[in-house]
Protein backbone atom coordinates (compact mmCIF):
# COMPACT_ATOMS: atom_id res chain seq x y z
CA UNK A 1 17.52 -25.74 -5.45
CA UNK A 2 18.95 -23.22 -7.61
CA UNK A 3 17.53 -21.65 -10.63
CA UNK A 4 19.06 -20.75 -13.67
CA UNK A 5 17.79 -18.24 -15.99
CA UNK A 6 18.78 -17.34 -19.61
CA UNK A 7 18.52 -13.54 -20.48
CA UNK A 8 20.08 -11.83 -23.36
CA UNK A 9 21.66 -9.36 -20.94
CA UNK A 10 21.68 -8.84 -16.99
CA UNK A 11 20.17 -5.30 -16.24
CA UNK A 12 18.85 -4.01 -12.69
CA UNK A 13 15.57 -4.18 -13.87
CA UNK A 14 15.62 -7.91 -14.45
CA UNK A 15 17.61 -8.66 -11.35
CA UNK A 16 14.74 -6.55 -9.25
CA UNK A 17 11.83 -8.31 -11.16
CA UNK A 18 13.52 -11.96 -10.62
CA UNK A 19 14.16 -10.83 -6.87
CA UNK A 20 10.71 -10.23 -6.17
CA UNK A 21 9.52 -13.70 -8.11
CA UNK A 22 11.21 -16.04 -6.97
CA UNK A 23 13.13 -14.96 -3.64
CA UNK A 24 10.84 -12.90 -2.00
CA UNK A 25 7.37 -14.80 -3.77
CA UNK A 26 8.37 -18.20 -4.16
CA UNK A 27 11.20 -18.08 -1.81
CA UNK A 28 13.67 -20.49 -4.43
CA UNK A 29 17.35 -18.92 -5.53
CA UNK A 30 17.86 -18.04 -8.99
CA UNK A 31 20.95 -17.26 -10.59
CA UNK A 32 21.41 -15.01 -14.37
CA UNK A 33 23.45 -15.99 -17.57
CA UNK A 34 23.79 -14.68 -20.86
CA UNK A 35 26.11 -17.80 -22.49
CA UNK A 36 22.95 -19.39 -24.45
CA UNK A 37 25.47 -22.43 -25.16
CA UNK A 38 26.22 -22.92 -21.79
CA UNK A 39 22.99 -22.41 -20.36
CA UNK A 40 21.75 -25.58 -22.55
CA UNK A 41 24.12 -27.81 -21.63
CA UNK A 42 23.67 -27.17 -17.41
CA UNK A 43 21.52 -29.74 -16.12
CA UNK A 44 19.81 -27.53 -13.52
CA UNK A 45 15.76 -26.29 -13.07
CA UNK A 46 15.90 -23.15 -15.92
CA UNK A 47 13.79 -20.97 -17.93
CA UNK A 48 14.42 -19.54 -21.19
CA UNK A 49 13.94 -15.83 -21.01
CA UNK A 50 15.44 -14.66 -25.07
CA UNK A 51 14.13 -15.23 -28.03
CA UNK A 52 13.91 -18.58 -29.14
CA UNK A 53 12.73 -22.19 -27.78
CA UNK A 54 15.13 -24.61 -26.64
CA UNK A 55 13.93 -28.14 -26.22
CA UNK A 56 12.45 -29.38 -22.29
CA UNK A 57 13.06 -26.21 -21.31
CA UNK A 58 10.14 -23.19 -20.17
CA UNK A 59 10.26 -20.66 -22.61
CA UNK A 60 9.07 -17.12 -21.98
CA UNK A 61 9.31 -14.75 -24.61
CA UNK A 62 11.28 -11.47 -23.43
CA UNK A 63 9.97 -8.07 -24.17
CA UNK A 64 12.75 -5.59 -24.42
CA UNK A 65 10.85 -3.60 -21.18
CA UNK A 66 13.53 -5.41 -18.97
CA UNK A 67 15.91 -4.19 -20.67
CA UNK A 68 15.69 -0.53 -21.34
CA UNK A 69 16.84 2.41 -19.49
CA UNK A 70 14.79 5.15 -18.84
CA UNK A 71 11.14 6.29 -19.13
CA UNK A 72 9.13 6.08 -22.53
CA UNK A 73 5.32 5.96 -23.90
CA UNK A 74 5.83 1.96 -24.57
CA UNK A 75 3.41 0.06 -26.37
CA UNK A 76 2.03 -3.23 -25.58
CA UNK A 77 -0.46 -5.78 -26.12
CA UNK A 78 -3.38 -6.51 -23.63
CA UNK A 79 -5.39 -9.69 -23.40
CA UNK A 80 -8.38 -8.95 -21.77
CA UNK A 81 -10.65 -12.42 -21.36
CA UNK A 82 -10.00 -15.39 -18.84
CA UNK A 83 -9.10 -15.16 -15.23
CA UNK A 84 -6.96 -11.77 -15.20
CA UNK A 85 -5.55 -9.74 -18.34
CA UNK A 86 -2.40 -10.27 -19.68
CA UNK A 87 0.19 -7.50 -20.66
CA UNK A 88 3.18 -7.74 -22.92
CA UNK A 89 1.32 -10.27 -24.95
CA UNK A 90 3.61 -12.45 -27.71
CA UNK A 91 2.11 -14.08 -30.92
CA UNK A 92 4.84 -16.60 -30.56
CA UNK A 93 3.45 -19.92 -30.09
CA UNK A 94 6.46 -21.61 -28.95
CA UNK A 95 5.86 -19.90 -25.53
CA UNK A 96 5.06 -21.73 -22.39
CA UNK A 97 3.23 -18.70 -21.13
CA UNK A 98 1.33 -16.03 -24.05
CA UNK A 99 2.77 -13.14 -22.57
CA UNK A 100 5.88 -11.81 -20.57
CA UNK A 101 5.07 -12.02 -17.23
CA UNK A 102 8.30 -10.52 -15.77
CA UNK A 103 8.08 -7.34 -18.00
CA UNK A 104 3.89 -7.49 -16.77
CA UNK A 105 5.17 -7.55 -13.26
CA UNK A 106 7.79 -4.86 -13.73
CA UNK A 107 5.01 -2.48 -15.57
CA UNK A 108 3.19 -2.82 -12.39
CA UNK A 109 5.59 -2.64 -9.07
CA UNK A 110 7.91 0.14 -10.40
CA UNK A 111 4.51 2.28 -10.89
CA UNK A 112 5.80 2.41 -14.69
CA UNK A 113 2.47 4.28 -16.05
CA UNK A 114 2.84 6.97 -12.81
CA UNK A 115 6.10 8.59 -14.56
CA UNK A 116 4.24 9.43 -17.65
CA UNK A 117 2.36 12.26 -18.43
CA UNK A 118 -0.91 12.06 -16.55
CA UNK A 119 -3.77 14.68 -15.46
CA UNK A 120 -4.02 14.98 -12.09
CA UNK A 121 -6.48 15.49 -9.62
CA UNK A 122 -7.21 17.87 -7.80
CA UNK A 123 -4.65 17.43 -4.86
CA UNK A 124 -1.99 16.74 -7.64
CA UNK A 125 -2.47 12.75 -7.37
CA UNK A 126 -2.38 10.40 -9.90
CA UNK A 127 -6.09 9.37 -10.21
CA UNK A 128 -7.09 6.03 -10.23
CA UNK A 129 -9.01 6.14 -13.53
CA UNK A 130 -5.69 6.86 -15.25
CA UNK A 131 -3.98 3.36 -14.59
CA UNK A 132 -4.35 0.56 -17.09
CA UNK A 133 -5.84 -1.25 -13.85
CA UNK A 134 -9.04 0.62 -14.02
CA UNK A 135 -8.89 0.95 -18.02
CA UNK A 136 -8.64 -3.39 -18.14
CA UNK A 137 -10.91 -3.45 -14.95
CA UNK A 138 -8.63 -5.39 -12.61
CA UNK A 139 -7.73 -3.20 -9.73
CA UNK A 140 -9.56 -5.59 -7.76
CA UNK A 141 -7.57 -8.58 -8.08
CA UNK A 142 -3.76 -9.14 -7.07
CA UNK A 143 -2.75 -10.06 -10.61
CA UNK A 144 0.95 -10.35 -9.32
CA UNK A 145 0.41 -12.72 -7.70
CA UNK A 146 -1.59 -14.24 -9.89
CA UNK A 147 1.30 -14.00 -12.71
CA UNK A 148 4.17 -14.95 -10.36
CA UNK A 149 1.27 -18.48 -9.05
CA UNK A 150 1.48 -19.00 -13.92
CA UNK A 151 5.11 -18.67 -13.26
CA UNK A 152 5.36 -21.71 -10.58
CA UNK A 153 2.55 -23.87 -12.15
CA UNK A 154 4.82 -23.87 -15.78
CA UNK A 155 8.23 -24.62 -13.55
CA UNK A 156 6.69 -27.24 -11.99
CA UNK A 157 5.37 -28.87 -14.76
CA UNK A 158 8.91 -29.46 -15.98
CA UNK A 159 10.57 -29.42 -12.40
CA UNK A 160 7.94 -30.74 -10.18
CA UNK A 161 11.22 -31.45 -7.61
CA UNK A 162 11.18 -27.67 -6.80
CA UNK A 163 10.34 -26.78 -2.93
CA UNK A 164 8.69 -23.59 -2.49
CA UNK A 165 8.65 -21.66 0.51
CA UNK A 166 6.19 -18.87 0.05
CA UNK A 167 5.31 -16.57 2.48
CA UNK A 168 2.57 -16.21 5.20
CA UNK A 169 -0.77 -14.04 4.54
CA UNK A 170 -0.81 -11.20 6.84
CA UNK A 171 -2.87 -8.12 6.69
CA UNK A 172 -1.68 -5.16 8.79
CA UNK A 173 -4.56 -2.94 10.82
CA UNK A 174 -3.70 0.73 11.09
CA UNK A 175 -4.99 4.16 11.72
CA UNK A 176 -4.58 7.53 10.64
CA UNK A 177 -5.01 10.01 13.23
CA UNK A 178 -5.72 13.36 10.97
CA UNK A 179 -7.57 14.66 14.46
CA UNK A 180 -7.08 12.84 17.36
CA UNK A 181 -9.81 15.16 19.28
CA UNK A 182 -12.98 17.23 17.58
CA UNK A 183 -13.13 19.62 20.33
CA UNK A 184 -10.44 19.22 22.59
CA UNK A 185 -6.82 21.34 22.93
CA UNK A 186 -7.38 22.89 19.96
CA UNK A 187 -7.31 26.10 21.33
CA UNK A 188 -9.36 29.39 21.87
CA UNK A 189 -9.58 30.84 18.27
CA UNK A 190 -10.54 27.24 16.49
CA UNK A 191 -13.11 26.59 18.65
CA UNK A 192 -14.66 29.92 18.87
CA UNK A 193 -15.06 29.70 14.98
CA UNK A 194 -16.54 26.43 15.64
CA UNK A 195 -18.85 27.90 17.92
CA UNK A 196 -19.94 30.87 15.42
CA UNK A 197 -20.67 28.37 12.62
CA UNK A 198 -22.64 26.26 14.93
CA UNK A 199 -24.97 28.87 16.27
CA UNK A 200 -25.29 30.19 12.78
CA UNK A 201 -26.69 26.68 11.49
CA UNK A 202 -28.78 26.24 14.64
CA UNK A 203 -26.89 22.80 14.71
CA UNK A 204 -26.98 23.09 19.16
CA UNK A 205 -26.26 19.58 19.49
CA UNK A 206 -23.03 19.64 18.41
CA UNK A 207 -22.34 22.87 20.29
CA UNK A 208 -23.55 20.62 23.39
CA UNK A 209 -21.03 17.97 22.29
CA UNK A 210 -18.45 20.60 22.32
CA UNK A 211 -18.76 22.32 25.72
CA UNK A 212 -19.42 18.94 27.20
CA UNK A 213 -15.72 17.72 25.62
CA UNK A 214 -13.90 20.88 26.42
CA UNK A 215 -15.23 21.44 29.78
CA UNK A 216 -14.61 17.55 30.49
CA UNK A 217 -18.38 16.95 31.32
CA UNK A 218 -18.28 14.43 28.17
CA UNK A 219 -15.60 12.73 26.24
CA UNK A 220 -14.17 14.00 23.08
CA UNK A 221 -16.19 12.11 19.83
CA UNK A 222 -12.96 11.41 18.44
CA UNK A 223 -11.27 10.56 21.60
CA UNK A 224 -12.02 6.41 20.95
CA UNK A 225 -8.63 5.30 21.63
CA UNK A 226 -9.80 3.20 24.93
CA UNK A 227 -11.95 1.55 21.96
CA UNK A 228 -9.44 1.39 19.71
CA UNK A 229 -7.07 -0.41 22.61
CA UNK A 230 -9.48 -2.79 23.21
CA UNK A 231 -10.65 -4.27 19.77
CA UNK A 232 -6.90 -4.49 19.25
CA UNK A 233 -6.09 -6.96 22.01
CA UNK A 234 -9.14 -8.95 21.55
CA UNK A 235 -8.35 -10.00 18.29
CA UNK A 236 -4.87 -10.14 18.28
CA UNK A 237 -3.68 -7.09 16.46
CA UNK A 238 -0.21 -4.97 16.68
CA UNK A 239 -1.33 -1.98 15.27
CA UNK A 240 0.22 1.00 13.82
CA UNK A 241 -0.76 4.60 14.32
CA UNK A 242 -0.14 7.59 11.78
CA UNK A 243 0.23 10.58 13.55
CA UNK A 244 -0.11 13.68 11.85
CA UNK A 245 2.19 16.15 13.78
CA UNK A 246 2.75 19.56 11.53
CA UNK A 247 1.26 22.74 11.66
CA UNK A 248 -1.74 23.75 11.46
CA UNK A 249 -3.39 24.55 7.95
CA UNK A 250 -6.12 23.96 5.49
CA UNK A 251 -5.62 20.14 4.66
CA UNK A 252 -3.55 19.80 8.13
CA UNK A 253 -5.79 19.70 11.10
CA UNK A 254 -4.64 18.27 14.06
CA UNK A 255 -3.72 19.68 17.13
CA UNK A 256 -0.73 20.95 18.13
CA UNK A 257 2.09 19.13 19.34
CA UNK A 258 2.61 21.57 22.35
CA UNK A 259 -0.53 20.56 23.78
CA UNK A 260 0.49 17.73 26.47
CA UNK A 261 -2.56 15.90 26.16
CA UNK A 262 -1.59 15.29 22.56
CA UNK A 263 1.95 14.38 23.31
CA UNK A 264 1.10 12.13 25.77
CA UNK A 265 -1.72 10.13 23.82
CA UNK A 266 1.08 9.80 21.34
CA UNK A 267 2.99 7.94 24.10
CA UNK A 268 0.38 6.06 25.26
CA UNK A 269 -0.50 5.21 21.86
CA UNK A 270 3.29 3.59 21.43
CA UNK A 271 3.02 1.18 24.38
CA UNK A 272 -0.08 -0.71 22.50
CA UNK A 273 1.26 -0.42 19.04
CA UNK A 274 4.08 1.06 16.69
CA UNK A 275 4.08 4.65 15.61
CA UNK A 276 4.15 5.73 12.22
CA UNK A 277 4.75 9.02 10.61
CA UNK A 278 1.79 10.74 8.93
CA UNK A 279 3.54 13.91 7.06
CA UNK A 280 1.25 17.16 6.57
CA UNK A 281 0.20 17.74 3.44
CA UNK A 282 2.11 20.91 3.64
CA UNK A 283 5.82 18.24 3.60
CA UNK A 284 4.61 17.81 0.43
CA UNK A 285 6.13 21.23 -0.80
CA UNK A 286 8.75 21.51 1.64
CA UNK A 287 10.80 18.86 2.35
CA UNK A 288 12.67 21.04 5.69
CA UNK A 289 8.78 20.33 6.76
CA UNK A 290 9.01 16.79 6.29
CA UNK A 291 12.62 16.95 8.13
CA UNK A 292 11.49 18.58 11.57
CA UNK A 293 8.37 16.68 11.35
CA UNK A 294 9.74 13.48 11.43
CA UNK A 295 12.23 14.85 14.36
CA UNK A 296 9.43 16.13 16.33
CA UNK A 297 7.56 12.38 16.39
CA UNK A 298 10.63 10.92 17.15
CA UNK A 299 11.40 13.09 19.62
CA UNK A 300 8.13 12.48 21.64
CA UNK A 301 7.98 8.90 21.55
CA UNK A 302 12.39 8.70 22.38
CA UNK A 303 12.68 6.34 19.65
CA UNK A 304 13.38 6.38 15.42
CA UNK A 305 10.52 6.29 13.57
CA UNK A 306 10.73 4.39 10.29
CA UNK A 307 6.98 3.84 8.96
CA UNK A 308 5.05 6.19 7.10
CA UNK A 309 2.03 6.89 5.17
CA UNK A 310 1.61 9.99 3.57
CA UNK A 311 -2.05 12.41 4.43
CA UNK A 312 -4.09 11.91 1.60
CA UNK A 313 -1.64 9.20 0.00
CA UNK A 314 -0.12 12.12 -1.31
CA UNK A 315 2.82 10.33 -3.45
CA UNK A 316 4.51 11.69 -6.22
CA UNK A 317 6.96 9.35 -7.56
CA UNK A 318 10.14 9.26 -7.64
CA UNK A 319 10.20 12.65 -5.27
CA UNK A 320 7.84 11.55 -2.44
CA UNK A 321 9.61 8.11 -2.00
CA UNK A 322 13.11 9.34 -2.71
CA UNK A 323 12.68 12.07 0.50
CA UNK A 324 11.45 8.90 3.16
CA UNK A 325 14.73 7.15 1.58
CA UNK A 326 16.43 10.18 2.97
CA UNK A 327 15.08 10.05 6.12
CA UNK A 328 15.82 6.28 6.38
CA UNK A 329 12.38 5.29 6.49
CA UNK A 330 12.08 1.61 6.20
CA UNK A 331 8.50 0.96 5.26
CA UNK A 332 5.64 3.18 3.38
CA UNK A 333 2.40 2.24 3.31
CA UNK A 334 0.22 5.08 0.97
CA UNK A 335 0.47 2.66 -2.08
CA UNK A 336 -3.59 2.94 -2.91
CA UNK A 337 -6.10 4.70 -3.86
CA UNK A 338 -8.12 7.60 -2.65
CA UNK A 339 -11.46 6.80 -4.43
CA UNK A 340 -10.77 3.25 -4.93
CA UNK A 341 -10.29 -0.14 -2.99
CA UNK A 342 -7.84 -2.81 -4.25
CA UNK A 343 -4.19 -3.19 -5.73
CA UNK A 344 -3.01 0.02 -7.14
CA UNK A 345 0.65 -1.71 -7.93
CA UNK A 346 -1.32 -5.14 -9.26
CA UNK A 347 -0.07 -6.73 -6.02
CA UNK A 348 -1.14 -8.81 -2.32
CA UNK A 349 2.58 -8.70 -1.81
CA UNK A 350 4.91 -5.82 0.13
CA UNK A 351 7.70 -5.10 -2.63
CA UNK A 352 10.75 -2.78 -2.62
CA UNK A 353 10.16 0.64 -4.54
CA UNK A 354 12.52 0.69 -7.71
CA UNK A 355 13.53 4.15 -8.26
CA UNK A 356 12.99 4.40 -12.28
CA UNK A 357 15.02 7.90 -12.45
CA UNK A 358 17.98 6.32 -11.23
CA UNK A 359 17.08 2.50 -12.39
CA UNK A 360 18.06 1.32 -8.84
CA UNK A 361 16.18 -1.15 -6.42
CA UNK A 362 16.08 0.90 -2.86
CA UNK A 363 15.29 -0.37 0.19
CA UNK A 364 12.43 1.53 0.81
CA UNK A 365 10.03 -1.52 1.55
CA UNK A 366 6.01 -0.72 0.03
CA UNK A 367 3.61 -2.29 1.99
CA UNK A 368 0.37 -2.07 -0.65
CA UNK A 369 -2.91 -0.53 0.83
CA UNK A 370 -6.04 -2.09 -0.64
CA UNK A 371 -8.84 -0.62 1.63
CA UNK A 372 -9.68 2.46 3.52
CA UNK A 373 -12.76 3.66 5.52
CA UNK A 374 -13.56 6.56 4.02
CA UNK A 375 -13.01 5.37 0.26
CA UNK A 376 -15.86 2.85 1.13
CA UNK A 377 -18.32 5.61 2.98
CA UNK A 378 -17.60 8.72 1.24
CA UNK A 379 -16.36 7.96 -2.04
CA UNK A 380 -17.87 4.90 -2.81
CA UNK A 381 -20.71 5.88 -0.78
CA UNK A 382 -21.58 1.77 0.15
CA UNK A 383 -23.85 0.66 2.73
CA UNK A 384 -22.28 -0.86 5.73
CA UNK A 385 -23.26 -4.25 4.83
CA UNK A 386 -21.91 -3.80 1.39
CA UNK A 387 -18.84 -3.14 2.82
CA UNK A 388 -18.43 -6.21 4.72
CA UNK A 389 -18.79 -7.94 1.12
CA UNK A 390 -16.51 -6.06 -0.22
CA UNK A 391 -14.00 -6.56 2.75
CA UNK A 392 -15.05 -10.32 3.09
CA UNK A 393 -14.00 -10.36 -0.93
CA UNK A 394 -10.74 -8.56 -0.51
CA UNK A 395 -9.61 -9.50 2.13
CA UNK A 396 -10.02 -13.60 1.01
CA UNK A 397 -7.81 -12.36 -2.25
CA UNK A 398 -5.30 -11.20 0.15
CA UNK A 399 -5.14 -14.31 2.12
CA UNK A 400 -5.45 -17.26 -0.96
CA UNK A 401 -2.20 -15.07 -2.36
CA UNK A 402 -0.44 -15.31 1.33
CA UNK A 403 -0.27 -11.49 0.84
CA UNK A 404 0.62 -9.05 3.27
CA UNK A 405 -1.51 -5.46 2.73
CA UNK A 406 -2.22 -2.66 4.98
CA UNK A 407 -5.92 -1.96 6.24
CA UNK A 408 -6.50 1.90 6.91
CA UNK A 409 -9.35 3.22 9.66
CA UNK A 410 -9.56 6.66 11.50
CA UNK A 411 -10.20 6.99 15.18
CA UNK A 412 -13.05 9.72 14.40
CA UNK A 413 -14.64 6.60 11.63
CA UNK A 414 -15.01 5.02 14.62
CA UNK A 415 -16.84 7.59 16.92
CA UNK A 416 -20.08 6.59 16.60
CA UNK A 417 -21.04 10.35 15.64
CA UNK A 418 -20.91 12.54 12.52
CA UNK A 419 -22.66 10.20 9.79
CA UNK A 420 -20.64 7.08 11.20
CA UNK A 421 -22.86 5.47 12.75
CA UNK A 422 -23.37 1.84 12.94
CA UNK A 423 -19.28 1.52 11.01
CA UNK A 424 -18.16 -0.23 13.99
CA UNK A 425 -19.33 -3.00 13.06
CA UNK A 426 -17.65 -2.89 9.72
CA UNK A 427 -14.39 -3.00 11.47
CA UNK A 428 -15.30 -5.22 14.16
CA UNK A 429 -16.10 -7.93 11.19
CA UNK A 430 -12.87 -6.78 9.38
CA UNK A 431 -10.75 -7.31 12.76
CA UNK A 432 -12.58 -10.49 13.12
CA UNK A 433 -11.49 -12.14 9.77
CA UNK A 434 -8.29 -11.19 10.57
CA UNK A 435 -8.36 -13.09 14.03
CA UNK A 436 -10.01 -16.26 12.12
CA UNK A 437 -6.98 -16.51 9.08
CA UNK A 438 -4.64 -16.13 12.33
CA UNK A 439 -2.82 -13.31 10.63
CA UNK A 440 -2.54 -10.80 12.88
């Protein structure tokens, strides 16, 4: 059943918002006019979006966010009590809904606040504490989705004849693999200043650890791939490995690609799962980096790569996303925080990145990341048990929306060494809710 809505204009920003409500979200066709006389006398399902009420119709009062061009310091209203807050707020009580939710929406996916001035952190990120999510404290709940479920629940009040077809909950496991070995192939000069530094801090355990992993008397700590294999298939999952392939530098520390251990775990690691690209965080001020990188991965595994996520969610928008468009990536999955757990765009739901600069929809596909180990150990600094509530909470969010979000771990989180100890079990529980929902 077709939709028809009423907008005072038809601009690329409404289209893109309506796109991702009701096609992708509620999975019903909509159609756009701007004739108000016409639009009253069609005897279809409709919704009002202008500027004044027409009888037995929804009415949503449009903010002019929809349709602007460009990038300004706009000013809104918040509600901040009930279930979720509310942004673009009206004072018009003629309004099925108190606020706009498709100019809310819009605010959020496009990453709106992230063009404005900002201060950065210290990697040059936008932090976490700057978004209107942490200001309104709801980065923890998919308020998208929440908006888009008002959305439904007001159409089907006046059209309860409307069949939705929403999609199915999935939540994708992957891995970055920053250092797929802690000893291993990484040559004579890094390990010999490994070796100094040990002996200087009397730490002879871990020089143990390393002469038993390079001679091959032990296996590498971060070597758990055989581990990571095997969780995998029991429960179901498909997952996708970031490798980090570029050179080697202070924030870049992987091995080299012209060690053939590496290039073959790489292989290996492709038969069990998909591989994704995990650019250096030199690529971030080179984009001929970014370029032979990507080559190089593809060139190892003999097929086109076209997943990515970038080392230390390093995205700067519209540059970062605007160079994977140009290497025809297909899906990115950095869209989280650092520091923080949750929905950095406001949403359980994948969404295509809408390039604000040029006010076009691409088809860069952003697959949101809401939790990652090290934001939960290190940043966070949570008990493991703490962080199966938190995961148990999350994760339930992601499912009652029939989300689909990305789930980050590293293969040295998982080593059993080096202050991770016991986190296993954290992802064994997280793999296991996974396998329960049946949305692998």
């Amino acid at each position: 059943m077709n939709l028809l809505i009423y907008a005072k204009a038809k601009t690329n920003r409404l289209r893109y918002t309506c796109e991702l409500v009701f096609n992708q979200l509620l999975g019903i066709d909509f159609s756009i006019t701007t004739n108000f006389q016409e639009f009253g006398t069609i005897d279809l399902p409709k919704i009002n979006y202008g500027d004044e009420k027409l009888k037995k119709v929804p009415f949503i009062k449009a903010h002019s966010l929809l349709f602007e061009f460009g990038i300004k310091d706009i000013k809104f209203e918040v509600e901040n009590k009930g279930e979720v807050p509310l942004l673009f707020v009206t004072d018009d009580e003629h309004c099925d809904l108190k606020f706009d939710p498709f100019a809310a929406i819009f605010y959020m996916v496009s990453r709106y606040e992230e063009y404005l001035p900002f201060k950065a952190d210290k990697f040059g990120r936008f932090p976490s504490k700057a978004s209107i999510a942490h200001k309104y404290q709801f980065l923890q709940q998919p308020v998208v989705n929440i908006w888009v479920n008002r959305i439904k629940n007001i159409l089907s009040a006046y059209y309860p004849n409307i069949k939705y077809k929403e999609p199915k909950a999935k939540l994708q496991l992957t891995f970055d693999i920053d250092m797929a070995y802690a000893y291993r192939n990484k040559g004579f000069l890094r390990n010999a200043g490994g070796i100094i530094k040990e002996i200087s801090q009397f730490n002879f355990s871990k020089l143990s650890d390393r002469f038993g992993a390079i001679s091959g008397l032990f296996p590498d700590p971060f070597y758990t791939f055989p581990y990571l294999i095997e969780q995998a298939k029991k429960y179901g999952q498909k997952p996708i490995y970031f490798f980090l392939v570029g050179e080697y530098g202070i924030n870049d520390k992987n091995v080299s690609l012209e060690q053939e251990e590496f290039r073959n775990l790489i292989k290996g690691m492709a038969d069990v799962g998909e591989i994704g690209l995990h650019p250096s965080y030199a690529s971030n001020q080179n984009k001929k980096q970014l370029e032979i990188e990507h080559l190089q991965l593809e060139e190892v595994v003999k097929k086109s790569i076209d997943k990515n996520r970038q080392h230390f969610l390093m995205v700067k928008l519209p540059d970062t996303y605007e160079n994977l468009i140009e290497l025809e990536m297909q899906e990115e999955f950095s869209m989280g925080y650092a520091d923080q757990i949750g929905f950095r765009a406001g949403t359980a739901s994948p969404f295509y990145f809408y390039n604000l600069r040029w006010e076009i929809k691409t088809k860069l596909k952003v697959i949101p990341l809401i939790m990652m180990d090290v934001t939960l150990k290190k940043y966070q600094k949570l008990s493991i048990e703490k962080s199966i509530e938190k995961s148990i909470d999350l994760f339930q969010k992601v499912i009652n929306n029939n989300g689909y979000c990305s789930v980050v771990w590293h293969n040295n989180s998982l080593s059993d060494s080096e202050g991770w100890q016991g986190w296993r079990k954290l992802f064994e529980k997280q793999l296991s809710i996974m396998y329960e929902n049946s949305i692998s």
